[in-house]
Structures are given as structure tokens and as C-alpha cells.
Protein backbone atom coordinates (compact mmCIF):
# COMPACT_ATOMS: atom_id res chain seq x y z
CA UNK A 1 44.59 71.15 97.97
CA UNK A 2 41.88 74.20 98.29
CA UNK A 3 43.18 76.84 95.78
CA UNK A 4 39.72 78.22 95.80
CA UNK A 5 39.51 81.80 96.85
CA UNK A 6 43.34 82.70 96.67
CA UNK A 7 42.74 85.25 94.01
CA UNK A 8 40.29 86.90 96.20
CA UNK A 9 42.95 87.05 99.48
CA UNK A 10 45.63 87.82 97.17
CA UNK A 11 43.84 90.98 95.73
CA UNK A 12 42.71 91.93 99.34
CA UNK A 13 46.45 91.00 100.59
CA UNK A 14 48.20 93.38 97.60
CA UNK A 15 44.99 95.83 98.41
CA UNK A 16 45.54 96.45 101.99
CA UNK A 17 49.71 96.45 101.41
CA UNK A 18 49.38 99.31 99.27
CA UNK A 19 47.09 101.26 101.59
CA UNK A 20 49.22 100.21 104.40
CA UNK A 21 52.17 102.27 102.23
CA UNK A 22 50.32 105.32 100.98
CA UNK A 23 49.09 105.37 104.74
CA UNK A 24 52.57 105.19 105.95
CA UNK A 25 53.83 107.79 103.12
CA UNK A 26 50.80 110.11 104.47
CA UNK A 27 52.30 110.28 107.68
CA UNK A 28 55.43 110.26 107.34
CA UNK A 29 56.89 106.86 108.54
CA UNK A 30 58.84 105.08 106.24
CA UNK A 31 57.32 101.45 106.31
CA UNK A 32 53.32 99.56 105.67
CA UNK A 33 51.22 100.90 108.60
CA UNK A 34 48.17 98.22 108.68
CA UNK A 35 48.28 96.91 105.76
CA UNK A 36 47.88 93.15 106.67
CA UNK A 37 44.77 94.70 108.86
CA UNK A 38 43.44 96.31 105.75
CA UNK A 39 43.89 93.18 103.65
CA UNK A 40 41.95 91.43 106.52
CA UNK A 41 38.79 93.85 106.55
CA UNK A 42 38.95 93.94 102.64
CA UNK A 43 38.29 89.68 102.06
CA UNK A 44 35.67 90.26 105.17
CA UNK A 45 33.79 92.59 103.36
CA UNK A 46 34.25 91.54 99.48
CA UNK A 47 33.56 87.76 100.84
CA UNK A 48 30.35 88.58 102.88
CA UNK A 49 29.19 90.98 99.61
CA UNK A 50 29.95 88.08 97.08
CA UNK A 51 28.55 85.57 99.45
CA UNK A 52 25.31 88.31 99.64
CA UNK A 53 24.56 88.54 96.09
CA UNK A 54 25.26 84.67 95.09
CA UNK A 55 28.36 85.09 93.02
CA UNK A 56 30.55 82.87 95.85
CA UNK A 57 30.18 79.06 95.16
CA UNK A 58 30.97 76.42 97.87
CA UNK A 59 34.14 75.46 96.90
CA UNK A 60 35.66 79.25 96.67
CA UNK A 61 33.84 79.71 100.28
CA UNK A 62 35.49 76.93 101.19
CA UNK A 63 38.29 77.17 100.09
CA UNK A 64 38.70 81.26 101.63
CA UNK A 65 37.88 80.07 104.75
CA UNK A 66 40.76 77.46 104.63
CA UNK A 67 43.29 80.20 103.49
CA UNK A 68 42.12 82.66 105.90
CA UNK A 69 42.35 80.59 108.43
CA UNK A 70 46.10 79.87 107.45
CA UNK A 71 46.91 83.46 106.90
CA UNK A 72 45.83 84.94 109.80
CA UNK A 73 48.41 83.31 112.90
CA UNK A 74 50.86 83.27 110.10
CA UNK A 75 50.71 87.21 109.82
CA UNK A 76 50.15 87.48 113.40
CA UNK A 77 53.25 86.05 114.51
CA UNK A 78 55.05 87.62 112.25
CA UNK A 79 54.35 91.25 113.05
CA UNK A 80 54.35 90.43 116.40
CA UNK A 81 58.14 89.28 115.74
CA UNK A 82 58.68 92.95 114.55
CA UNK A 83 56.54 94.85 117.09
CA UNK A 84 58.39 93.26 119.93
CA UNK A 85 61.77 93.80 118.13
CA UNK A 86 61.12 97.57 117.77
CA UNK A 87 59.42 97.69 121.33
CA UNK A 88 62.72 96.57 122.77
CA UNK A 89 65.08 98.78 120.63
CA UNK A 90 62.33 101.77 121.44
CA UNK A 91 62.78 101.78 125.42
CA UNK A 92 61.24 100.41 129.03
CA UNK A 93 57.88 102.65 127.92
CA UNK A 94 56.93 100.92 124.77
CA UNK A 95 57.32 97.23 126.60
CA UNK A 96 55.88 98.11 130.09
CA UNK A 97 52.76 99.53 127.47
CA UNK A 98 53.10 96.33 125.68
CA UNK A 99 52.83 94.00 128.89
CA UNK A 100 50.35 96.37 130.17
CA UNK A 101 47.95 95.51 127.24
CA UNK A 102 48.85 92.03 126.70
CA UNK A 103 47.33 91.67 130.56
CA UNK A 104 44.23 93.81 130.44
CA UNK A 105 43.63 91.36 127.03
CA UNK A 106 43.67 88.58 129.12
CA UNK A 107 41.92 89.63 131.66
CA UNK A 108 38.85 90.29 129.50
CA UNK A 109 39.15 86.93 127.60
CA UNK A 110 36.02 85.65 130.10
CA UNK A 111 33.78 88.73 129.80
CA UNK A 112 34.28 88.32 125.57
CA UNK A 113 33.40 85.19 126.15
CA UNK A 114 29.85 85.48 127.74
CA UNK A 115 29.13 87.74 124.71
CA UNK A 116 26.14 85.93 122.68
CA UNK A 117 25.73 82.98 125.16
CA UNK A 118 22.22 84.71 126.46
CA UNK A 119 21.22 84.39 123.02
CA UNK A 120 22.01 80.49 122.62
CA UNK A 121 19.74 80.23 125.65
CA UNK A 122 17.18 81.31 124.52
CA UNK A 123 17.05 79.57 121.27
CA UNK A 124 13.97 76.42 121.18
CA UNK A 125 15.32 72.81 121.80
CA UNK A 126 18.19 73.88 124.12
């Protein structure tokens, strides 16, 4: 099992939960606002530093990736769980802006995904 790395999203995780409070305390709502979004950004930027200056080995790369990768449609469903919980119990304006959003997402799924295909192109040998 890859254990590599969990120190890393663990600080980033208990990091962006207690900005996620303070933020929440700061205006007013009683609850983490972002905080698994601040965790996120956190091990993006401390992993691409580390990875930068050479103190990330393989294995710890590696090994964050796999974790990452774990934590992220983990977290996901889960605050979508809430979201759509307090969208209901908040009124017919907070889902009709929900499936509003959720369409115009999916509707742009093919134009994100010509993004950086020009540039494989143009690459020698393909």
C-alpha cells in the first residue's frame, strides 16, 4: 500500500479545513466554506514547489498522486451530498440555479476538450 505523501495531503487537508473555518467565522456562516478546495490548491502548490526544488522522491510522488486521486471523488460526492441537501431545503431558486449550471457544464465538456489538442499537433513524429 502507497503511504507515501499522506503527511503532505494530511497537512494540506487540516490546512485548508481551518481556512475553510476562519473563512466561514469571517463571514458570518456557521460551518467550513472551501476548505476541501483550499486543501486541494495547497498539495497542488506545495507538491509542484517540492517537486521544483528536488526534495519530492518517486515514491512520495507516487504515492500523492495515488491519494489524490482517491481523495478527490471521495470529497466530491460528499459535498455534493450536502449541497443538494441544503439546495432542496433552501427553495425552487437554489435547484433551478443548480440544474441550470450542471447543464451549461455539460454543454462545454467538448469545447474544454479541444483545449491543448492544437498543440499535440503540432508536436514532431505525430
Amino acid at each position: 500500500m502507497k503511504i507515501y505523501g499522506v503527511a503532505l495531503l494530511a497537512g494540506c487537508f487540516l490546512v485548508g479545513k481551518v481556512m475553510g473555518n476562519i473563512l466561514g467565522v469571517l463571514i458570518s456562516i456557521d460551518g467550513d466554506i472551501g476548505g476541501v478546495g483550499f486543501a486541494m490548491i495547497l498539495l497542488m502548490l506545495s507538491s509542484t514547489y517540492m517537486r521544483k526544488n528536488g526534495w519530492l522522491v518517486e515514491e512520495s510522488e507516487r504515492g500523492i498522486l495515488f491519494w489524490s486521486s482517491m481523495y478527490i471523488p471521495i470529497i466530491v460526492a460528499m459535498s455534493a451530498t450536502s449541497n443538494v441537501k441544503a439546495a432542496v431545503s433552501g427553495g425552487p431558486a437554489a435547484v433551478i440555479a443548480g440544474i441550470a449550471v450542471t447543464l451549461i457544464c455539460f454543454m462545454l465538456v467538448p469545447l474544454i476538450s479541444k483545449i491543448g489538442k492544437e498543440e499535440e499537433s503540432q508536436i514532431p513524429g505525430n
